[in-house]
C-alpha atoms as a PDB file:
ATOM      1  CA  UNK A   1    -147.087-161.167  -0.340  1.00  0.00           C
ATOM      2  CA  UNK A   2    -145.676-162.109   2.982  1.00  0.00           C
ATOM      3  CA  UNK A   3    -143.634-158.617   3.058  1.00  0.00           C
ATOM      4  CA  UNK A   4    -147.207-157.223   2.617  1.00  0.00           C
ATOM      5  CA  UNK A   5    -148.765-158.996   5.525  1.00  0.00           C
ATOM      6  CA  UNK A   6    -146.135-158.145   7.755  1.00  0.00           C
ATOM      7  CA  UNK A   7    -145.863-154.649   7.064  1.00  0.00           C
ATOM      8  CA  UNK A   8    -149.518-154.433   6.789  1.00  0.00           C
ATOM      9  CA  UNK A   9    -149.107-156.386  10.659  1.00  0.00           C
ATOM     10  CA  UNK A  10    -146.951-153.803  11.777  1.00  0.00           C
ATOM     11  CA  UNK A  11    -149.562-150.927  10.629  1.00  0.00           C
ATOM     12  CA  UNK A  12    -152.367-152.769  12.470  1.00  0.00           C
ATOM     13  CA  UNK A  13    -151.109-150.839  15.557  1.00  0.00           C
ATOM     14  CA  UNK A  14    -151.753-147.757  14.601  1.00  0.00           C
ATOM     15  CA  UNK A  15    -155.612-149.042  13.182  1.00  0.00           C
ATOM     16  CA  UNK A  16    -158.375-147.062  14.852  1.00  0.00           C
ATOM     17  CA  UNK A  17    -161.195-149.609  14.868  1.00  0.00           C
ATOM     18  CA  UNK A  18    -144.859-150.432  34.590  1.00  0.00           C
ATOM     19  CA  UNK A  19    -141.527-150.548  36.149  1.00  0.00           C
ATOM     20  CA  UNK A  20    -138.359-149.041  34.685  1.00  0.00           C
ATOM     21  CA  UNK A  21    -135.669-151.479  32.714  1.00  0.00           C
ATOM     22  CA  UNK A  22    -132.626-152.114  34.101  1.00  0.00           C
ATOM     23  CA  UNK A  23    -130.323-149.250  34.433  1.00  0.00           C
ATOM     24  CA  UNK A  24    -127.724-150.718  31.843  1.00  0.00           C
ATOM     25  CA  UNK A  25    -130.459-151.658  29.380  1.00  0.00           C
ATOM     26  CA  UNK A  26    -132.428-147.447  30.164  1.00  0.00           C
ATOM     27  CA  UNK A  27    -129.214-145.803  29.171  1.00  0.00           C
ATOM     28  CA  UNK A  28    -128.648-147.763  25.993  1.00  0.00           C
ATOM     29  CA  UNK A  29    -131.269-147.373  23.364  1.00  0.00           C
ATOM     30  CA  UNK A  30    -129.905-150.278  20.954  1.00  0.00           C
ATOM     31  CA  UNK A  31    -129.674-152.589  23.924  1.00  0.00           C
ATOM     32  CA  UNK A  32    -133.298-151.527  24.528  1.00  0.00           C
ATOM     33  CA  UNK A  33    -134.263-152.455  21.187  1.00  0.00           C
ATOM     34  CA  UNK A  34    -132.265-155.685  21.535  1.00  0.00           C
ATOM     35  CA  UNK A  35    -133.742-156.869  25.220  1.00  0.00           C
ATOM     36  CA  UNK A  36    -137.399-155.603  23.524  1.00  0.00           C
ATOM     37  CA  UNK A  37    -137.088-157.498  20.241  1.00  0.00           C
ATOM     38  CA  UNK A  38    -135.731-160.868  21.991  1.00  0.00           C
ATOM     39  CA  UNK A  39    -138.515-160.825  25.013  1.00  0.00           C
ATOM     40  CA  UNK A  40    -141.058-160.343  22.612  1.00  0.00           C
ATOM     41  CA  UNK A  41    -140.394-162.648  19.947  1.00  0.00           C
ATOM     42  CA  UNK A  42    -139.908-165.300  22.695  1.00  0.00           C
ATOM     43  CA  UNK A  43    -143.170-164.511  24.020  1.00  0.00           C
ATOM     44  CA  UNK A  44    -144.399-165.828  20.609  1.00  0.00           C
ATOM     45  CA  UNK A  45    -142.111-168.581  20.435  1.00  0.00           C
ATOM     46  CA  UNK A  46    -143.888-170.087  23.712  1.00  0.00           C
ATOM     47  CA  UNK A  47    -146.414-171.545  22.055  1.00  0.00           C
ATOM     48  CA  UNK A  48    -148.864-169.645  25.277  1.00  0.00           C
ATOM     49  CA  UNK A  49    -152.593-169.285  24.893  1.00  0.00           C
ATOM     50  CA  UNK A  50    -153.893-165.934  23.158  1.00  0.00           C
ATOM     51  CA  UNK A  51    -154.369-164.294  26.492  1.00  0.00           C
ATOM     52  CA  UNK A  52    -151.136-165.246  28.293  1.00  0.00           C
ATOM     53  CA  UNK A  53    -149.690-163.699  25.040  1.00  0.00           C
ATOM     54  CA  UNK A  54    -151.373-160.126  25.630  1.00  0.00           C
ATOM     55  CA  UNK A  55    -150.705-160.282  29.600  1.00  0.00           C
ATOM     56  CA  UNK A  56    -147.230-160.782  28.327  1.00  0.00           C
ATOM     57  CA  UNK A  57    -146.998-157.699  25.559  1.00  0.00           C
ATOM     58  CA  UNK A  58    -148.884-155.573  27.525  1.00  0.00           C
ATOM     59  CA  UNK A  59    -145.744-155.771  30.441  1.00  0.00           C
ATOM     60  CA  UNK A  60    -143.723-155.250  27.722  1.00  0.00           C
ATOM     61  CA  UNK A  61    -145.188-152.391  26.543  1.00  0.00           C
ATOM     62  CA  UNK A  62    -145.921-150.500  29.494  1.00  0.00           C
ATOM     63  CA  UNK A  63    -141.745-151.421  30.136  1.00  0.00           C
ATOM     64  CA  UNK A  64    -140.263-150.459  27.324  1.00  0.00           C
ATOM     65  CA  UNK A  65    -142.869-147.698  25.695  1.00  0.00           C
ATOM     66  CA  UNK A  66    -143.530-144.211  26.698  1.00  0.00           C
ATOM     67  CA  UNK A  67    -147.742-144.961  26.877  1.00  0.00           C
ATOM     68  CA  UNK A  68    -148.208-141.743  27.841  1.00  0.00           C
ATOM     69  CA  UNK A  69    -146.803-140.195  24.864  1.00  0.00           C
ATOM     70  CA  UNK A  70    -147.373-142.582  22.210  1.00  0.00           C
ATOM     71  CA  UNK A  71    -151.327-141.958  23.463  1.00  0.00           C
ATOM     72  CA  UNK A  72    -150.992-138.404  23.515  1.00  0.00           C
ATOM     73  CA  UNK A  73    -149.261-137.869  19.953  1.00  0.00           C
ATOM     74  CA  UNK A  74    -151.874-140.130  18.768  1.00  0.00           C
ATOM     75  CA  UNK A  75    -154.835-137.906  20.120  1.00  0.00           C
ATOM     76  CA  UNK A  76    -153.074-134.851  19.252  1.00  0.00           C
ATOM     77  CA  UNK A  77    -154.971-131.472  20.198  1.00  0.00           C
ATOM     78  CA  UNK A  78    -157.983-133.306  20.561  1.00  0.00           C
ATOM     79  CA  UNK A  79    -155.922-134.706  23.654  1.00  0.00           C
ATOM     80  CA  UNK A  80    -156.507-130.918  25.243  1.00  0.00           C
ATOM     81  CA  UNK A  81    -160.599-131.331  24.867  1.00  0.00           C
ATOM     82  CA  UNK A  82    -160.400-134.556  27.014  1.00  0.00           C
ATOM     83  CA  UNK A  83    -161.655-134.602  30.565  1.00  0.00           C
ATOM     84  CA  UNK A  84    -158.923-135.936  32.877  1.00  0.00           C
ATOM     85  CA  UNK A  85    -161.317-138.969  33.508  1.00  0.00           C
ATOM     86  CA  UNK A  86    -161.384-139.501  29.429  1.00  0.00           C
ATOM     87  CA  UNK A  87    -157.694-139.237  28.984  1.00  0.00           C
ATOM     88  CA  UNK A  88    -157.122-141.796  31.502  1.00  0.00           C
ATOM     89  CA  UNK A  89    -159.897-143.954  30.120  1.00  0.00           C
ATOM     90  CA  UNK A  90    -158.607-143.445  26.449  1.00  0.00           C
ATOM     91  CA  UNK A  91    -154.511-144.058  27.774  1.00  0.00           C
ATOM     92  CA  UNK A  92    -155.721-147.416  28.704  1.00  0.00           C
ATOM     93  CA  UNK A  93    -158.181-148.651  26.182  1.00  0.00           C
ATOM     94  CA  UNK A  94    -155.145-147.062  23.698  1.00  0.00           C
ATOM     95  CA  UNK A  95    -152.677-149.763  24.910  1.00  0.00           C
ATOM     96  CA  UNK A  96    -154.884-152.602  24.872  1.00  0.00           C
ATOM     97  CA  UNK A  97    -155.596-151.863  21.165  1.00  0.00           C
ATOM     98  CA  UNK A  98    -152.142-151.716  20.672  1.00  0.00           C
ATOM     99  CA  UNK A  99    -151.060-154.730  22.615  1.00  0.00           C
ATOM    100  CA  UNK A 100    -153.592-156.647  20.600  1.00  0.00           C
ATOM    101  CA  UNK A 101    -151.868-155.258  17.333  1.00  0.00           C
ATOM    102  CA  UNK A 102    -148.639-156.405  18.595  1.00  0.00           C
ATOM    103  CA  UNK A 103    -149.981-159.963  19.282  1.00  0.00           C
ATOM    104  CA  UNK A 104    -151.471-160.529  15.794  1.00  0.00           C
ATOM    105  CA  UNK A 105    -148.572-159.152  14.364  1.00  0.00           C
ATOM    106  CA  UNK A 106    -145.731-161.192  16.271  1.00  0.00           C
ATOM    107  CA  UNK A 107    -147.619-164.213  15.384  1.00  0.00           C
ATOM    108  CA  UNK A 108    -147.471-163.708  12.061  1.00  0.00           C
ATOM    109  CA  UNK A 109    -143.986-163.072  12.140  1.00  0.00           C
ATOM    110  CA  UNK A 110    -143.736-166.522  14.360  1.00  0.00           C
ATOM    111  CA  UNK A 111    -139.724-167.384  14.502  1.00  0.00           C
ATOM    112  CA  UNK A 112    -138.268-164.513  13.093  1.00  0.00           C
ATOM    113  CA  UNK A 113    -135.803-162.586  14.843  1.00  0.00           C
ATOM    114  CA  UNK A 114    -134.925-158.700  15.018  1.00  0.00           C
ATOM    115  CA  UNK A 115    -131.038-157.792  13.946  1.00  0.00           C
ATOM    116  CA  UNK A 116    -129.885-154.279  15.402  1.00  0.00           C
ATOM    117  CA  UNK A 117    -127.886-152.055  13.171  1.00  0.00           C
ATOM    118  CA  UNK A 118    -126.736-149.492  15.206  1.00  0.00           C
ATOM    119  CA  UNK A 119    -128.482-146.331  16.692  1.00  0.00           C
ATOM    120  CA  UNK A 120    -128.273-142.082  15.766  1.00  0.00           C
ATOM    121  CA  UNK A 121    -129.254-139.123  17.853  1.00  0.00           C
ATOM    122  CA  UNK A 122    -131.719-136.993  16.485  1.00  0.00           C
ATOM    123  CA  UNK A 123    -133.714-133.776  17.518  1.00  0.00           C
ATOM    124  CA  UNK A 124    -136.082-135.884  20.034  1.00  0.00           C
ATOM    125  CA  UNK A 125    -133.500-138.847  21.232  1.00  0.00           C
ATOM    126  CA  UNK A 126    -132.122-141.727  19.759  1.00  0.00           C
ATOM    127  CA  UNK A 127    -133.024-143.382  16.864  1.00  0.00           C
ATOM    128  CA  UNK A 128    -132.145-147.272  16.643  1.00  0.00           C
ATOM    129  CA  UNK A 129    -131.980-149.162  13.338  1.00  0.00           C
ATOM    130  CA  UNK A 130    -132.784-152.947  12.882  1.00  0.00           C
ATOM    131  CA  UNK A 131    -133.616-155.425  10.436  1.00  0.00           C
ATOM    132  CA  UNK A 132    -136.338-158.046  11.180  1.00  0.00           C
ATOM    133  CA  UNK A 133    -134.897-161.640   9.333  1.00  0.00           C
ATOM    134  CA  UNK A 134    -135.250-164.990   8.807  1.00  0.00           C
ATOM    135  CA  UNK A 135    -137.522-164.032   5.369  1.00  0.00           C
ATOM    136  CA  UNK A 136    -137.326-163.194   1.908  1.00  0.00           C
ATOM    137  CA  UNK A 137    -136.486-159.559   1.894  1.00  0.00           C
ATOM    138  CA  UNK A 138    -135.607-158.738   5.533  1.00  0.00           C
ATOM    139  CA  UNK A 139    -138.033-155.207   7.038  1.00  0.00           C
ATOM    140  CA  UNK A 140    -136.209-152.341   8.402  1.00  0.00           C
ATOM    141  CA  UNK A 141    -137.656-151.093  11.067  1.00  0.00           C
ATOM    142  CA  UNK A 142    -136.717-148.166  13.053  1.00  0.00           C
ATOM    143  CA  UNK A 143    -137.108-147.125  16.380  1.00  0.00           C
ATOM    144  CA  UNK A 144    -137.552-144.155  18.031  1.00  0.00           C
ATOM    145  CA  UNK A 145    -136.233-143.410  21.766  1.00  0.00           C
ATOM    146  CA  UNK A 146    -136.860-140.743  23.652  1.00  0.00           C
ATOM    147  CA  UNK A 147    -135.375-140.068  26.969  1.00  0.00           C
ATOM    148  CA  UNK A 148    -137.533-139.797  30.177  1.00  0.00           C
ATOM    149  CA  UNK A 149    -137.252-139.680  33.775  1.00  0.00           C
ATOM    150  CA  UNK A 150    -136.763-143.583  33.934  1.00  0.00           C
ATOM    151  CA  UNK A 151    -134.259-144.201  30.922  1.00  0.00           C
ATOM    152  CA  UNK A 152    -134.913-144.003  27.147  1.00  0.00           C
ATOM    153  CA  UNK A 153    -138.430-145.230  25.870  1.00  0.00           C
ATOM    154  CA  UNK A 154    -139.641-145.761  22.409  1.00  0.00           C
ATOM    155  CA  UNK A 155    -141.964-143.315  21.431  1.00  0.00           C
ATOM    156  CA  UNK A 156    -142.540-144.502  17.456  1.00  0.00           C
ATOM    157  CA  UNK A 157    -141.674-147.279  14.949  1.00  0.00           C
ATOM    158  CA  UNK A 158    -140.921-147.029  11.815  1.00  0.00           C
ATOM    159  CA  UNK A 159    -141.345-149.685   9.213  1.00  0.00           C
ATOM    160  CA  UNK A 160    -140.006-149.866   5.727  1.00  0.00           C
ATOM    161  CA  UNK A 161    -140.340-145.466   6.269  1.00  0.00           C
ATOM    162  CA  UNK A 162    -144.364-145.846   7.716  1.00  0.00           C
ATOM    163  CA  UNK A 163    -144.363-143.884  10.958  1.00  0.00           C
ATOM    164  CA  UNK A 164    -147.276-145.904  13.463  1.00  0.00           C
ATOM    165  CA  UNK A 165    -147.253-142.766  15.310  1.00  0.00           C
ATOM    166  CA  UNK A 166    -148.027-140.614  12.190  1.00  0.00           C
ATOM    167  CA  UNK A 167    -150.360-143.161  10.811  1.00  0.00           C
ATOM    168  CA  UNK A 168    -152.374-143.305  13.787  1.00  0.00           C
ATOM    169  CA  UNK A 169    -152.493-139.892  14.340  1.00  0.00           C
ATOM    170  CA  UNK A 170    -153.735-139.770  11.359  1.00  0.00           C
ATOM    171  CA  UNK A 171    -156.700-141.900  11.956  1.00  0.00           C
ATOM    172  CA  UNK A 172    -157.660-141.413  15.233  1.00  0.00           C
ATOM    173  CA  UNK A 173    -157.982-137.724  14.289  1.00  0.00           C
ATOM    174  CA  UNK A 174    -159.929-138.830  11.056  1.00  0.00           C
ATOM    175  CA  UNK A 175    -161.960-140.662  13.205  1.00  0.00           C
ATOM    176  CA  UNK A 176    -162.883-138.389  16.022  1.00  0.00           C
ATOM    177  CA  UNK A 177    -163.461-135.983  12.917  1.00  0.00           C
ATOM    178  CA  UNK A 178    -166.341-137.545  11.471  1.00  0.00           C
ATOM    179  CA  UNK A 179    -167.703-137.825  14.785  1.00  0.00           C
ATOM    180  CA  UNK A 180    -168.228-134.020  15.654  1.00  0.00           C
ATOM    181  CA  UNK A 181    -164.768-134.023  17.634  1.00  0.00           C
ATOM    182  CA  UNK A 182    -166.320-136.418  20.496  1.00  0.00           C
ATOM    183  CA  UNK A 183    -164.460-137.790  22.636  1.00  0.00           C
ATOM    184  CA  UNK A 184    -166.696-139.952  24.235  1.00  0.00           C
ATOM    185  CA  UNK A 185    -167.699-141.517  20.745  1.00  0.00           C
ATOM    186  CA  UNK A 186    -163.973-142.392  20.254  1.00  0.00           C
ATOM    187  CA  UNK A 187    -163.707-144.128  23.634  1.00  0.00           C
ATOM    188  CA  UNK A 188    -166.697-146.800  22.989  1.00  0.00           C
ATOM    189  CA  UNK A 189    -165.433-147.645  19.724  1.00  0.00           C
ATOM    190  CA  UNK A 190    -161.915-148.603  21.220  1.00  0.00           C
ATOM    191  CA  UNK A 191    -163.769-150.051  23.783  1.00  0.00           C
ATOM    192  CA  UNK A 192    -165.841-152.602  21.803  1.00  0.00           C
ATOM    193  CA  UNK A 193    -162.824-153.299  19.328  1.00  0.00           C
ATOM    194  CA  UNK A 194    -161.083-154.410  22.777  1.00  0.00           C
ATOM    195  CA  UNK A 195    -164.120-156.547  23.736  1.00  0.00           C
ATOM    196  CA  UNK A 196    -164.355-157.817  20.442  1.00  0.00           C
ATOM    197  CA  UNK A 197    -160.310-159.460  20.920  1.00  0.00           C
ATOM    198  CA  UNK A 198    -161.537-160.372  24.023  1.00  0.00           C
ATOM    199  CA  UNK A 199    -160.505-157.615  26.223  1.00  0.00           C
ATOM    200  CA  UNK A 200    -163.208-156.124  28.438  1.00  0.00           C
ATOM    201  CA  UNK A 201    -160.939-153.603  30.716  1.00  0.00           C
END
């Protein structure tokens, strides 16, 4: 049941309702993973307030992510109807939903710890295999790094084979679907799932 939850944690990213690293740590996807996995587990470890937490995810994030892209595959062609004022409104109500994904789901996993395997190219970049431990049955979770103009950036995780970029491309498209393909009806339901964890921006 606990494998469940944190799997299940994991796929609460993808739910529909920032400075470059180092140069060492941008040219070496498994010591991006490593640095990523570390930072944000301690974050968790800190025992800081609910809202520290997200301030602290959300640098990570916008670090260590390509927002951009991870917004964009999740829109996909629906991305091309957007206004340039709704992209850039969706891009950033998009990473506080997923920050607050990644807070619920690092506290669940509390004091575990990430193990990396070892990395692969592949047709986009680099892909970068860990285990998370200290439970049961440890999770494999990959990662997927693309490279950009400031160093490699994760684009997807993987966990236990679940794509978050697949599955929420999969809902957000659902979603904006049964909505007549409107953007604008998609924005104000990310925007009151933010307000609803607390996060009015």
């Amino acid at each position: 049941m606990r494998r469940v939850l944190l799997i299940s944690g994991f796929i609460l990213l993808s739910g529909i309702i920032g400075g470059a690293p180092g140069s060492a740590t941008a040219s070496d996807p498994a010591s991006i993973v490593r640095d990523l996995g570390s930072r944000a587990l301690a974050a968790m470890r800190n025992g800081d307030m609910a809202a520290a937490r997200q301030t602290r995810l959300r640098q990570l994030f916008g670090q260590y992510f390509d927002v951009e892209a991870c917004a964009r595959s999740a829109l996909g062609v629906h991305w091309q109807n957007a206004t340039t004022q709704q992209r850039q409104e969706y891009i950033e109500l998009y990473e506080s939903y997923v920050v607050i994904g990644y807070s619920a789901y690092l506290g669940v996993l509390g004091g575990q710890s990430l193990k990396v395997l070892g990395s692969r190219s592949n047709e986009k970049g680099v892909i970068v295999r860990s285990w998370i431990t200290g439970i049961n049955a440890p999770i494999r979770v990959d990662w997927q790094l693309n490279p950009t103009n400031y160093g490699y950036k994760v684009t997807d995780v993987i966990v236990d084979g679940i794509s978050m970029a697949t599955t929420q491309h999969a809902e957000l498209v659902s979603f904006i679907q049964r909505n007549s393909g409107q953007m604008p009806v998609l924005l104000v339901a990310l925007r009151e799932r933010n307000a609803s964890n607390g996060i009015l921006r």
